[in-house]
Protein backbone atom coordinates (compact mmCIF):
# COMPACT_ATOMS: atom_id res chain seq x y z
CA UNK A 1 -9.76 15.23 34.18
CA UNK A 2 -10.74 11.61 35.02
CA UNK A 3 -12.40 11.10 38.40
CA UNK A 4 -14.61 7.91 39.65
CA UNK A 5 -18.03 8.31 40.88
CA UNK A 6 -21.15 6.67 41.85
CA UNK A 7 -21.89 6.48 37.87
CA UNK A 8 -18.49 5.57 37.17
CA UNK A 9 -15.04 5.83 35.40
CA UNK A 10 -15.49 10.26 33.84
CA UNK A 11 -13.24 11.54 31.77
CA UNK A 12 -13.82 15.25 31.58
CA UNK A 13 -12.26 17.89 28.82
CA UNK A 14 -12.96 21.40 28.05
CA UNK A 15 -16.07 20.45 25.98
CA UNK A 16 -17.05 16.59 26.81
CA UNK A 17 -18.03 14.73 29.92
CA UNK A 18 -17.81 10.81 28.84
CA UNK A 19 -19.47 8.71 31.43
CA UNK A 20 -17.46 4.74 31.18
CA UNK A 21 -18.55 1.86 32.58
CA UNK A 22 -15.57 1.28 35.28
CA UNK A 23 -15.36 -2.69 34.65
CA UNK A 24 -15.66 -2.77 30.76
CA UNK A 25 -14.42 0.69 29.36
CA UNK A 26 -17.46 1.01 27.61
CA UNK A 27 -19.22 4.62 27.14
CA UNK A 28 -22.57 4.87 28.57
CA UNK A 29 -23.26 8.19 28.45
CA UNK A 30 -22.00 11.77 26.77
CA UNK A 31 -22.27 15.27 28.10
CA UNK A 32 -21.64 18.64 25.65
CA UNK A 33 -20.69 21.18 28.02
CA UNK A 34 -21.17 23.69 25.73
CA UNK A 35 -24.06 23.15 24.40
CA UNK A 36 -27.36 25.25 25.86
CA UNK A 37 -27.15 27.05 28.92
CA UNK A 38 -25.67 23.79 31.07
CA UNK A 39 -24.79 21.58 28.60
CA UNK A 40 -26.60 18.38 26.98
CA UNK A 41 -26.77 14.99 27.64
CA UNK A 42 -27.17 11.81 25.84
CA UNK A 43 -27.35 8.15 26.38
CA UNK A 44 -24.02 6.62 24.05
CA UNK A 45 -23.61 3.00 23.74
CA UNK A 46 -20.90 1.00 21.78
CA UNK A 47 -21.12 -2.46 20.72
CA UNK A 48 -19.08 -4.50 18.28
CA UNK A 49 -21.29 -6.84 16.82
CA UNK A 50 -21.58 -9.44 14.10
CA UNK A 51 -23.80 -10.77 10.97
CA UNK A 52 -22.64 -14.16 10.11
CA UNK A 53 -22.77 -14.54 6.40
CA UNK A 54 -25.29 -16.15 4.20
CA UNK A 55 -23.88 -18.93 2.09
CA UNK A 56 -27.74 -19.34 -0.08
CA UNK A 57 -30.65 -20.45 0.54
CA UNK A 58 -33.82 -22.10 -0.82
CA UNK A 59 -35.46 -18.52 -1.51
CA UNK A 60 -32.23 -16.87 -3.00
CA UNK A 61 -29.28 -18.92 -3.44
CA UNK A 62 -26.87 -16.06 -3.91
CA UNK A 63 -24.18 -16.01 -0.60
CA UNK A 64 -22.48 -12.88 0.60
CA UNK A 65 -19.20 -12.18 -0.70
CA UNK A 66 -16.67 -9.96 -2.03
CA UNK A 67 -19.23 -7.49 -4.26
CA UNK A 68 -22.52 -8.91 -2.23
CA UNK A 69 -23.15 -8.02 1.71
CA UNK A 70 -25.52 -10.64 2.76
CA UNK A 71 -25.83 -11.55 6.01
CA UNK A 72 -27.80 -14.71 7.01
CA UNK A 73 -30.13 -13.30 9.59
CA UNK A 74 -31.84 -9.71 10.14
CA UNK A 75 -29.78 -9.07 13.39
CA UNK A 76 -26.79 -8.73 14.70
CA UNK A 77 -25.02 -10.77 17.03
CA UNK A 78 -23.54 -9.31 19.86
CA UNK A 79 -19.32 -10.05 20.02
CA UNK A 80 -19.88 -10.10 24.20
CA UNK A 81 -18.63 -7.49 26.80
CA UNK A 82 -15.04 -5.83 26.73
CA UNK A 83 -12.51 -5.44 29.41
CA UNK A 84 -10.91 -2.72 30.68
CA UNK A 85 -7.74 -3.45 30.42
CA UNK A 86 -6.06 0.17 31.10
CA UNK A 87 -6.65 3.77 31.56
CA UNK A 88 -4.32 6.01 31.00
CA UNK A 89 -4.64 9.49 31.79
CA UNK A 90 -2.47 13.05 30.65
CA UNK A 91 -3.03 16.66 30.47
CA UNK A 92 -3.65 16.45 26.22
CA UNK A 93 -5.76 13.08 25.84
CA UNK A 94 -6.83 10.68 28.20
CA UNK A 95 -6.55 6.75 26.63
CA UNK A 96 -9.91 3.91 27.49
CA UNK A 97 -8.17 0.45 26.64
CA UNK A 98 -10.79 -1.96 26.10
CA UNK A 99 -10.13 -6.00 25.01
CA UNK A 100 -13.01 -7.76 23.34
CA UNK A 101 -11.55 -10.91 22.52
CA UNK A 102 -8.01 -12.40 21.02
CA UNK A 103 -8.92 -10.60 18.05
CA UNK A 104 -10.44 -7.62 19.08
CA UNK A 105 -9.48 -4.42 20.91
CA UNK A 106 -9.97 -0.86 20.89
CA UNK A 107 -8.77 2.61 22.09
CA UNK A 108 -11.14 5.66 23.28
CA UNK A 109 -9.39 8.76 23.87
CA UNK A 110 -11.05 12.27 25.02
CA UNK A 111 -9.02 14.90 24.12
CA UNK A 112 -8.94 17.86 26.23
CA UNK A 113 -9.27 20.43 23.55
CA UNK A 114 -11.05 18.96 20.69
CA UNK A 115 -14.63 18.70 19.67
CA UNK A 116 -14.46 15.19 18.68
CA UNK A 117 -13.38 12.09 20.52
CA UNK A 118 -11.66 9.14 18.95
CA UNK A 119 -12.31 5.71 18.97
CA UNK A 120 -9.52 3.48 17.47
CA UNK A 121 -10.22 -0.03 16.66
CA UNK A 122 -8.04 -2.94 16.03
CA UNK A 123 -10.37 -6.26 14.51
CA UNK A 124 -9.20 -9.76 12.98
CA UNK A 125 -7.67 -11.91 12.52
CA UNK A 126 -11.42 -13.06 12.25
CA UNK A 127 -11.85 -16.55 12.93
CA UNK A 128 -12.76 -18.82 10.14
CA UNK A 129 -15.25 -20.81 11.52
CA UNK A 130 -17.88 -19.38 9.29
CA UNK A 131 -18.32 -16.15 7.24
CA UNK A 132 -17.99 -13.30 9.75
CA UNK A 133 -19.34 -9.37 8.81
CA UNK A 134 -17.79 -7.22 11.81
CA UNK A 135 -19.35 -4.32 12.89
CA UNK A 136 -19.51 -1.64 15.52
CA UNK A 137 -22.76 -0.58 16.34
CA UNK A 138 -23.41 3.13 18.42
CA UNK A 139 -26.52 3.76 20.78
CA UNK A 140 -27.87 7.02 21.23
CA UNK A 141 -31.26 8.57 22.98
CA UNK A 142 -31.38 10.50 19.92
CA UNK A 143 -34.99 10.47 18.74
CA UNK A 144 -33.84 9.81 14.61
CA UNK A 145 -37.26 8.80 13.32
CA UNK A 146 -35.76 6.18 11.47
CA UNK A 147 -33.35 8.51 9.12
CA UNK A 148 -29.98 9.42 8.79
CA UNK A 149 -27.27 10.49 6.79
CA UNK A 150 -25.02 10.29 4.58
CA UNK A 151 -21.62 12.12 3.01
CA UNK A 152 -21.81 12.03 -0.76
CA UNK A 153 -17.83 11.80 -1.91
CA UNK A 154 -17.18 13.64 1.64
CA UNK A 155 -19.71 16.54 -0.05
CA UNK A 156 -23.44 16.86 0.22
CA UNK A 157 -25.30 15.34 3.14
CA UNK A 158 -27.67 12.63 1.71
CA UNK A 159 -30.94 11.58 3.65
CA UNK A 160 -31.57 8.24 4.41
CA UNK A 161 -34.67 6.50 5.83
CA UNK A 162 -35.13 3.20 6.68
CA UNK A 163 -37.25 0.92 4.37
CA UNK A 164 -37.63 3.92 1.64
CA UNK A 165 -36.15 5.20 -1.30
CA UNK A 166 -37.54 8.75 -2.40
CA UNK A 167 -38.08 7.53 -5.97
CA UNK A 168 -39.62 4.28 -6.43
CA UNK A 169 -41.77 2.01 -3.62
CA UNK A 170 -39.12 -0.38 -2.30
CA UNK A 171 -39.81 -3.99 -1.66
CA UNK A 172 -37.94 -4.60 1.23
CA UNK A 173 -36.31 -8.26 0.79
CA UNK A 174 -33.36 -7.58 2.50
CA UNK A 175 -33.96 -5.91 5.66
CA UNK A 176 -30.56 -5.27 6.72
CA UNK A 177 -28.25 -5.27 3.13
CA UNK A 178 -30.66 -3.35 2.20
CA UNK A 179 -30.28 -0.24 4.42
CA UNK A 180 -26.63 -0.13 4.28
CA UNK A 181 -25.34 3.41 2.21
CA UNK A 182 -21.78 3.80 1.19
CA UNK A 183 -19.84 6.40 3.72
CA UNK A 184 -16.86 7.82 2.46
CA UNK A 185 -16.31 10.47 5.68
CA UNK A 186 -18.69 10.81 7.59
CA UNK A 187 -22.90 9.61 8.79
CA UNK A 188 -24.74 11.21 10.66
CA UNK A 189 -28.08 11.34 13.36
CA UNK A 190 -30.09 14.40 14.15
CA UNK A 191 -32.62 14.55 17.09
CA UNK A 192 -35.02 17.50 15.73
CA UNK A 193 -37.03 17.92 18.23
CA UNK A 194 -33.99 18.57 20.62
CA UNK A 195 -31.79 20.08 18.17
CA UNK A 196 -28.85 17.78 19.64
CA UNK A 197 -26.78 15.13 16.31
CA UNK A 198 -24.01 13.07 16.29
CA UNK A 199 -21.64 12.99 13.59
CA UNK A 200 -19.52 9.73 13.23
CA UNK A 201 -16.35 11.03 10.78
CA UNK A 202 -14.44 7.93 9.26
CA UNK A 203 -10.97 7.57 8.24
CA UNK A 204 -12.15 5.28 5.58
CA UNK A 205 -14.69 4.52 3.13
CA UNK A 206 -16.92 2.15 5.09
CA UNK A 207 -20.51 0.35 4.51
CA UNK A 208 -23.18 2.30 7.39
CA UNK A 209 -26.81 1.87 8.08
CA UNK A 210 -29.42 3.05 10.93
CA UNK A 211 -31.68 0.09 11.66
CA UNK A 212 -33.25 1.60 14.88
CA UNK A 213 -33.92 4.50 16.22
CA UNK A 214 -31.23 6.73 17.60
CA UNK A 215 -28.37 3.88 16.24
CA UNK A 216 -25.97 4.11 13.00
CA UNK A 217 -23.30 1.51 12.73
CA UNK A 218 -20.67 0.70 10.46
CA UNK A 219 -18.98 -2.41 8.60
CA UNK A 220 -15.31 -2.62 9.71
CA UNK A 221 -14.08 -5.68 8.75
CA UNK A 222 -15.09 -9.24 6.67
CA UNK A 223 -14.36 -12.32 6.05
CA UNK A 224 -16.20 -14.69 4.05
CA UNK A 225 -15.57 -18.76 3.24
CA UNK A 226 -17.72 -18.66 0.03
CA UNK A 227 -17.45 -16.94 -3.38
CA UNK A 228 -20.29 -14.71 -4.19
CA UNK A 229 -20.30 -15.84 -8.28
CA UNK A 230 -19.70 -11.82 -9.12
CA UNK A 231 -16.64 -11.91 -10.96
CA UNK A 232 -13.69 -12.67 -8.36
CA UNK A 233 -14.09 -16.48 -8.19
CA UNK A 234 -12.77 -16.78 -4.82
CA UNK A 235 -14.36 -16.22 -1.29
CA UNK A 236 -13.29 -12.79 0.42
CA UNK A 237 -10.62 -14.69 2.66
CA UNK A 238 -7.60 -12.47 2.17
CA UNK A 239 -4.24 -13.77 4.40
CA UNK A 240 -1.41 -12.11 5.20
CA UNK A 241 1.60 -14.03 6.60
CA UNK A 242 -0.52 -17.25 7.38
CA UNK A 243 -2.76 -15.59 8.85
CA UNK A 244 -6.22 -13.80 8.26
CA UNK A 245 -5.84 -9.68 7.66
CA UNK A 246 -5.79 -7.69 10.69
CA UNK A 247 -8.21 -4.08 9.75
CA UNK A 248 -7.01 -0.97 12.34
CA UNK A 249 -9.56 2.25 11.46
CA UNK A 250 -10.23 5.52 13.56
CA UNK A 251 -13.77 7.05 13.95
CA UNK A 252 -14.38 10.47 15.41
CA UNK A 253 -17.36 11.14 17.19
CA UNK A 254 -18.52 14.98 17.19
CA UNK A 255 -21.59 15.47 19.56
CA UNK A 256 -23.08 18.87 19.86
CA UNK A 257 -26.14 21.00 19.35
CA UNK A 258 -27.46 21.32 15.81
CA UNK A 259 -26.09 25.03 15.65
CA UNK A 260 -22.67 23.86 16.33
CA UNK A 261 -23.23 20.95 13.11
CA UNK A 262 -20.92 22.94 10.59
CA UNK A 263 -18.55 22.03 12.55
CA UNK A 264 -18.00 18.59 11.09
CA UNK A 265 -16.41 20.22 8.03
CA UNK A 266 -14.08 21.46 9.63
CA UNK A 267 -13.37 18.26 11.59
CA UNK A 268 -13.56 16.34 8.51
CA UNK A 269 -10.70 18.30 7.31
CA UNK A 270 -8.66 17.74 10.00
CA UNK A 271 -9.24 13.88 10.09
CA UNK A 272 -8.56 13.72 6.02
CA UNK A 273 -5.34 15.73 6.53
CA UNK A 274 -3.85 14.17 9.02
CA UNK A 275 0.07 15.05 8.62
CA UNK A 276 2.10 12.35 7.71
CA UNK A 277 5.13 11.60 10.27
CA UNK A 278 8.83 11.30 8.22
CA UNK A 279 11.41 10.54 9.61
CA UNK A 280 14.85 11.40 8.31
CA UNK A 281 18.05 12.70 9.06
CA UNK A 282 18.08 16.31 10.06
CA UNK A 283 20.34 18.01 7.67
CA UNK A 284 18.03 16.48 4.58
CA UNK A 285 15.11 18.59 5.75
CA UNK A 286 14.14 22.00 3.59
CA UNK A 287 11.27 24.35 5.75
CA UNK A 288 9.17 25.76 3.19
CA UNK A 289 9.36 29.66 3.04
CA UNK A 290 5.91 29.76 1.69
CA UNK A 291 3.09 30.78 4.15
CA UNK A 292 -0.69 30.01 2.84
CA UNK A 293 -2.85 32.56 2.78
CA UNK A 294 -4.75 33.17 5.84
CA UNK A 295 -7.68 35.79 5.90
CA UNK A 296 -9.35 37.16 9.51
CA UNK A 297 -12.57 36.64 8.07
CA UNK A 298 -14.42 34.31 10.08
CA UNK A 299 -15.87 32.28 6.90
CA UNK A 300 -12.09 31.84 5.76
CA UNK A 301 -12.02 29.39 8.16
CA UNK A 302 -14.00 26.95 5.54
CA UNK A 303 -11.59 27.72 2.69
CA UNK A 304 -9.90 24.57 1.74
CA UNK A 305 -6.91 23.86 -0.84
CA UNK A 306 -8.03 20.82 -2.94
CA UNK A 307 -5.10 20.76 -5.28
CA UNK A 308 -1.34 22.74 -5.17
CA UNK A 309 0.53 21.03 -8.12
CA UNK A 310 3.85 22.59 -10.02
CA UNK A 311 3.17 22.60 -13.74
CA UNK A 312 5.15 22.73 -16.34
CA UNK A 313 6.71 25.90 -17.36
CA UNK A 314 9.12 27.35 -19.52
CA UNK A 315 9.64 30.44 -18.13
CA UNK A 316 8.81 31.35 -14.45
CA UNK A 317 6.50 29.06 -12.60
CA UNK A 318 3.01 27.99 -12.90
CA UNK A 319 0.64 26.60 -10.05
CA UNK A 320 -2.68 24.65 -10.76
CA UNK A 321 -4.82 25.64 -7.41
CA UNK A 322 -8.01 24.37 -6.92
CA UNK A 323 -9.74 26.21 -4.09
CA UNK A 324 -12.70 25.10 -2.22
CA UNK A 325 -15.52 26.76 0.40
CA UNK A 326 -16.33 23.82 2.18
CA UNK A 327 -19.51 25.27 4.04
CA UNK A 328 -22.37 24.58 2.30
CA UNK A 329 -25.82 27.61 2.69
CA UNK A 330 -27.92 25.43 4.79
CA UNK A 331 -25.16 24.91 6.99
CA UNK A 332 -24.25 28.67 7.21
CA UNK A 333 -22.06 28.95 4.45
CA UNK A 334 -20.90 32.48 3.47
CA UNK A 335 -19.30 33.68 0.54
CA UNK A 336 -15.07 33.99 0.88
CA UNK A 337 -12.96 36.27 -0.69
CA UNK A 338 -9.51 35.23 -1.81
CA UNK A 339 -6.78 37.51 -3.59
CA UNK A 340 -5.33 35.16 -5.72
CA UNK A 341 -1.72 37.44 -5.96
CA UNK A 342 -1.09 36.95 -2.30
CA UNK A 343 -2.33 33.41 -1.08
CA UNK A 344 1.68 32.13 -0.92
CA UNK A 345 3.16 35.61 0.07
CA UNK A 346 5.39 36.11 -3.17
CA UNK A 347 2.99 39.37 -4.54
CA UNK A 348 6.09 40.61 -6.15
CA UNK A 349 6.72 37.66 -8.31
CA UNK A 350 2.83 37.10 -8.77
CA UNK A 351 2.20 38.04 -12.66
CA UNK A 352 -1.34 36.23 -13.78
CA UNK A 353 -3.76 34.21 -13.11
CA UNK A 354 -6.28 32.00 -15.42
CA UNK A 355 -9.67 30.13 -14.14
CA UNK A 356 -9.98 26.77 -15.79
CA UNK A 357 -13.15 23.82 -15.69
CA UNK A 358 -12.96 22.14 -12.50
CA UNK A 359 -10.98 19.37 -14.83
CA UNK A 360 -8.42 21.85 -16.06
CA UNK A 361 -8.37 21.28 -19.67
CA UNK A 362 -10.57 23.98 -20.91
CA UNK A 363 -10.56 27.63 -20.09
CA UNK A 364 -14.07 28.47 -18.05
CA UNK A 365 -15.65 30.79 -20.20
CA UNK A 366 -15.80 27.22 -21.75
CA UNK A 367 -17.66 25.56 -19.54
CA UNK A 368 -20.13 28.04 -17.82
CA UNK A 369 -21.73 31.48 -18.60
CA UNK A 370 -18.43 33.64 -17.84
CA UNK A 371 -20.38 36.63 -16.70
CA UNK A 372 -22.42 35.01 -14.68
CA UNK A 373 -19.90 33.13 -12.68
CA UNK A 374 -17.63 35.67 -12.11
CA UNK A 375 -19.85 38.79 -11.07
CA UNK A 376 -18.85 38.44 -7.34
CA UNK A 377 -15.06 38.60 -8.83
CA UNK A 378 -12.83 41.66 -8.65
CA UNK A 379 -10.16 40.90 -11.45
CA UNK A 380 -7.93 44.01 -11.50
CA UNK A 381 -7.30 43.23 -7.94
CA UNK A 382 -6.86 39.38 -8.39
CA UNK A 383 -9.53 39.46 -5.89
CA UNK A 384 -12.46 35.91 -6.59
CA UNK A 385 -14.99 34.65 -4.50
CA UNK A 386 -16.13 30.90 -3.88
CA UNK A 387 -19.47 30.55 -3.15
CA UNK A 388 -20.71 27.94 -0.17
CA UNK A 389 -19.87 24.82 -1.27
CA UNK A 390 -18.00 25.66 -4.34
CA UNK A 391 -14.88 24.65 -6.20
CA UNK A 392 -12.88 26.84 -8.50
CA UNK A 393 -9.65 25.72 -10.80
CA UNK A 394 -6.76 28.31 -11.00
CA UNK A 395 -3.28 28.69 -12.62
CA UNK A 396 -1.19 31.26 -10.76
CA UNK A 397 1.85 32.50 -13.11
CA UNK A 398 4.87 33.78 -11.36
CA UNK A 399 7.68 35.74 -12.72
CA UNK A 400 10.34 33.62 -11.37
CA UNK A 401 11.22 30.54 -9.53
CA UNK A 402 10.63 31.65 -6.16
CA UNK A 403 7.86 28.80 -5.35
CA UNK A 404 10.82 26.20 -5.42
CA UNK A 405 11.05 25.70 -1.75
CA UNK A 406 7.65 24.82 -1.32
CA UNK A 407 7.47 21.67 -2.99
């Protein structure tokens, strides 16, 4: 639903309100209808901003480059207002086109259904006038008491707060560099007081810091005049065609209530697993006969396939599986129950199984106390059970060739 009113441009789905500013595009504010009784609000700024980039100076000669982020002064500076340029509403997404600059656009679209809303961004070429360190910066009125966090290989949740380290007293020379963490999926802010968060998911891995309260931003694109003296002997200038690289990313936002947080793994999922689109001629394409394994257990939801790979076999076939229960326990994580002999709906060809290390070259009695790790197990069913948060490595043996069509 999109509708103008005294506060401007709304774009309404089943579980956002998103408040635009009607001349630039630009969010302003963000409504969870279902969160509470009536829904929350917050304040939610965007702002694509720059650090122009050291090149040495008489305290510390080292410039920023292609291993170093070093920006030449401890703010930002702001890349100016956008324009909106189109809106273009529909009954599964409604599009926010926004133009910064020659070199600088984005997309916002609010999905009707979904519990995240995407912001795609299109930056560079930069201009070379001087080193250049692009990033987007969102405003909340989150109170974040100067922490947030961080996705550890798209696993653990790491805290960060601003000016500390929890195992040594930092001197704080570099007041911006150094409160940047590496993101691989996903950072997030928590208001603990009003049990409200947002979760920024990326579709990259991405530098990300939270300078100020109720703020996280992220690096999106670079370019640099000046080698850093690390190793690459050249500045971080990359061309393509003539012309400097053009960097096109996707973040998705997910506001909610803390009780609704776990969410993000599932959201993270769907952002990492994005299907590919083939295109090919019609009479080329096989439909798998294989259907995955899909329990009614609520906490199945959170069971993930990290690896389905054919392996060698002389007679029959053999699958390495790794299977994962993405929910951590402090997020509500639950144990799940899989039966191993029925996952791919072939139980009649199913004939053994074998747990490996998470590497797969050792057996796991190898590797861990057997007993131990399997005491949640039912074996003469084929029946295992992941813990929250864990990863177990599996060969599935079948009697015959059956698993062809789904690779």
């Amino acid at each position: 639903v999109v509708s103008t009113q005294s506060t401007g441009l709304v774009v309404e789905s089943q579980v956002y309100k998103v408040f635009f500013d009607p001349k630039t595009g630009a969010m302003k504010m963000i409504t969870n209808k279902l969160a509470g009784l009536s829904g929350r609000s917050d304040k939610l700024t965007q702002r694509f901003m720059e650090y122009s980039s050291s090149t040495g100076d008489k305290v510390d000669k080292q410039p920023s480059g292609a291993y170093i982020f070093r920006p030449l002064n401890d703010s930002a500076d702001d890349l100016g207002d956008p324009v909106l340029t189109d809106y273009i509403p529909g009954e599964l997404f409604t599009e926010i086109w926004q133009t910064f600059d020659g070199w600088l656009s984005q997309v916002t679209r609010v999905y009707y259904d979904k519990f995240y809303i995407e912001v795609e961004w299109t930056v560079g070429p930069i201009p070379l006038d001087h080193g250049r360190e692009i990033i987007t910066r969102y405003d909340t009125s989150l109170a974040t008491n100067k922490t947030f966090y961080t996705d550890s290989n798209g696993r653990e949740l790491v805290k960060r707060v601003l000016d500390k380290q929890p195992t040594w007293d930092l001197n704080v020379t570099e007041p911006i560099a150094g409160n940047y963490y590496p993101v691989n999926t996903r950072a997030t802010i928590v208001d603990t007081k009003r049990g409200m968060q947002l979760t920024v998911l990326t579709d990259r891995s991405q530098g990300a810091a939270s300078l100020g309260d109720g703020q996280v931003e992220f690096m999106v694109h670079r370019r640099i005049l000046k080698d850093d003296f690390r190793g690459v002997g050249e500045p971080l200038n990359e061309t393509a065609y003539g012309e400097g690289l053009i960097a096109r990313g996707k973040h998705w936002l997910f506001y909610s209530d803390t009780l609704s947080f776990h969410m993000h793994r599932d959201i993270g999922l769907d952002l990492f697993y994005k299907p590919n689109v083939v295109i090919g001629d019609e009479g080329e394409l096989e439909v798998p006969t294989w259907n995955f394994y899909k329990s009614k257990s609520p906490a199945s939801n959170y069971l993930n396939v990290v690896t389905l790979q054919k392996l060698p076999s002389v007679n029959g076939t053999s699958l390495l599986v790794r299977l994962e229960n993405t929910l951590p326990e402090a997020e509500g994580g639950k144990p799940i129950s899989v039966r191993l002999d029925n996952m791919f709906g072939v139980q009649g060809d199913f004939s053994a199984w074998e747990e490996l290390g998470l590497a797969a070259d050792r057996a796991i009695s190898k590797v861990v106390d057997y007993k131990t790790h399997t005491q949640h197990d039912d074996p003469e069913k084929n029946i295992i059970t992941l813990q929250p948060f864990q990863i177990r490595t599996f060969v599935l043996k079948f009697a015959s060739n059956s698993t062809e069509n789904f690779f």
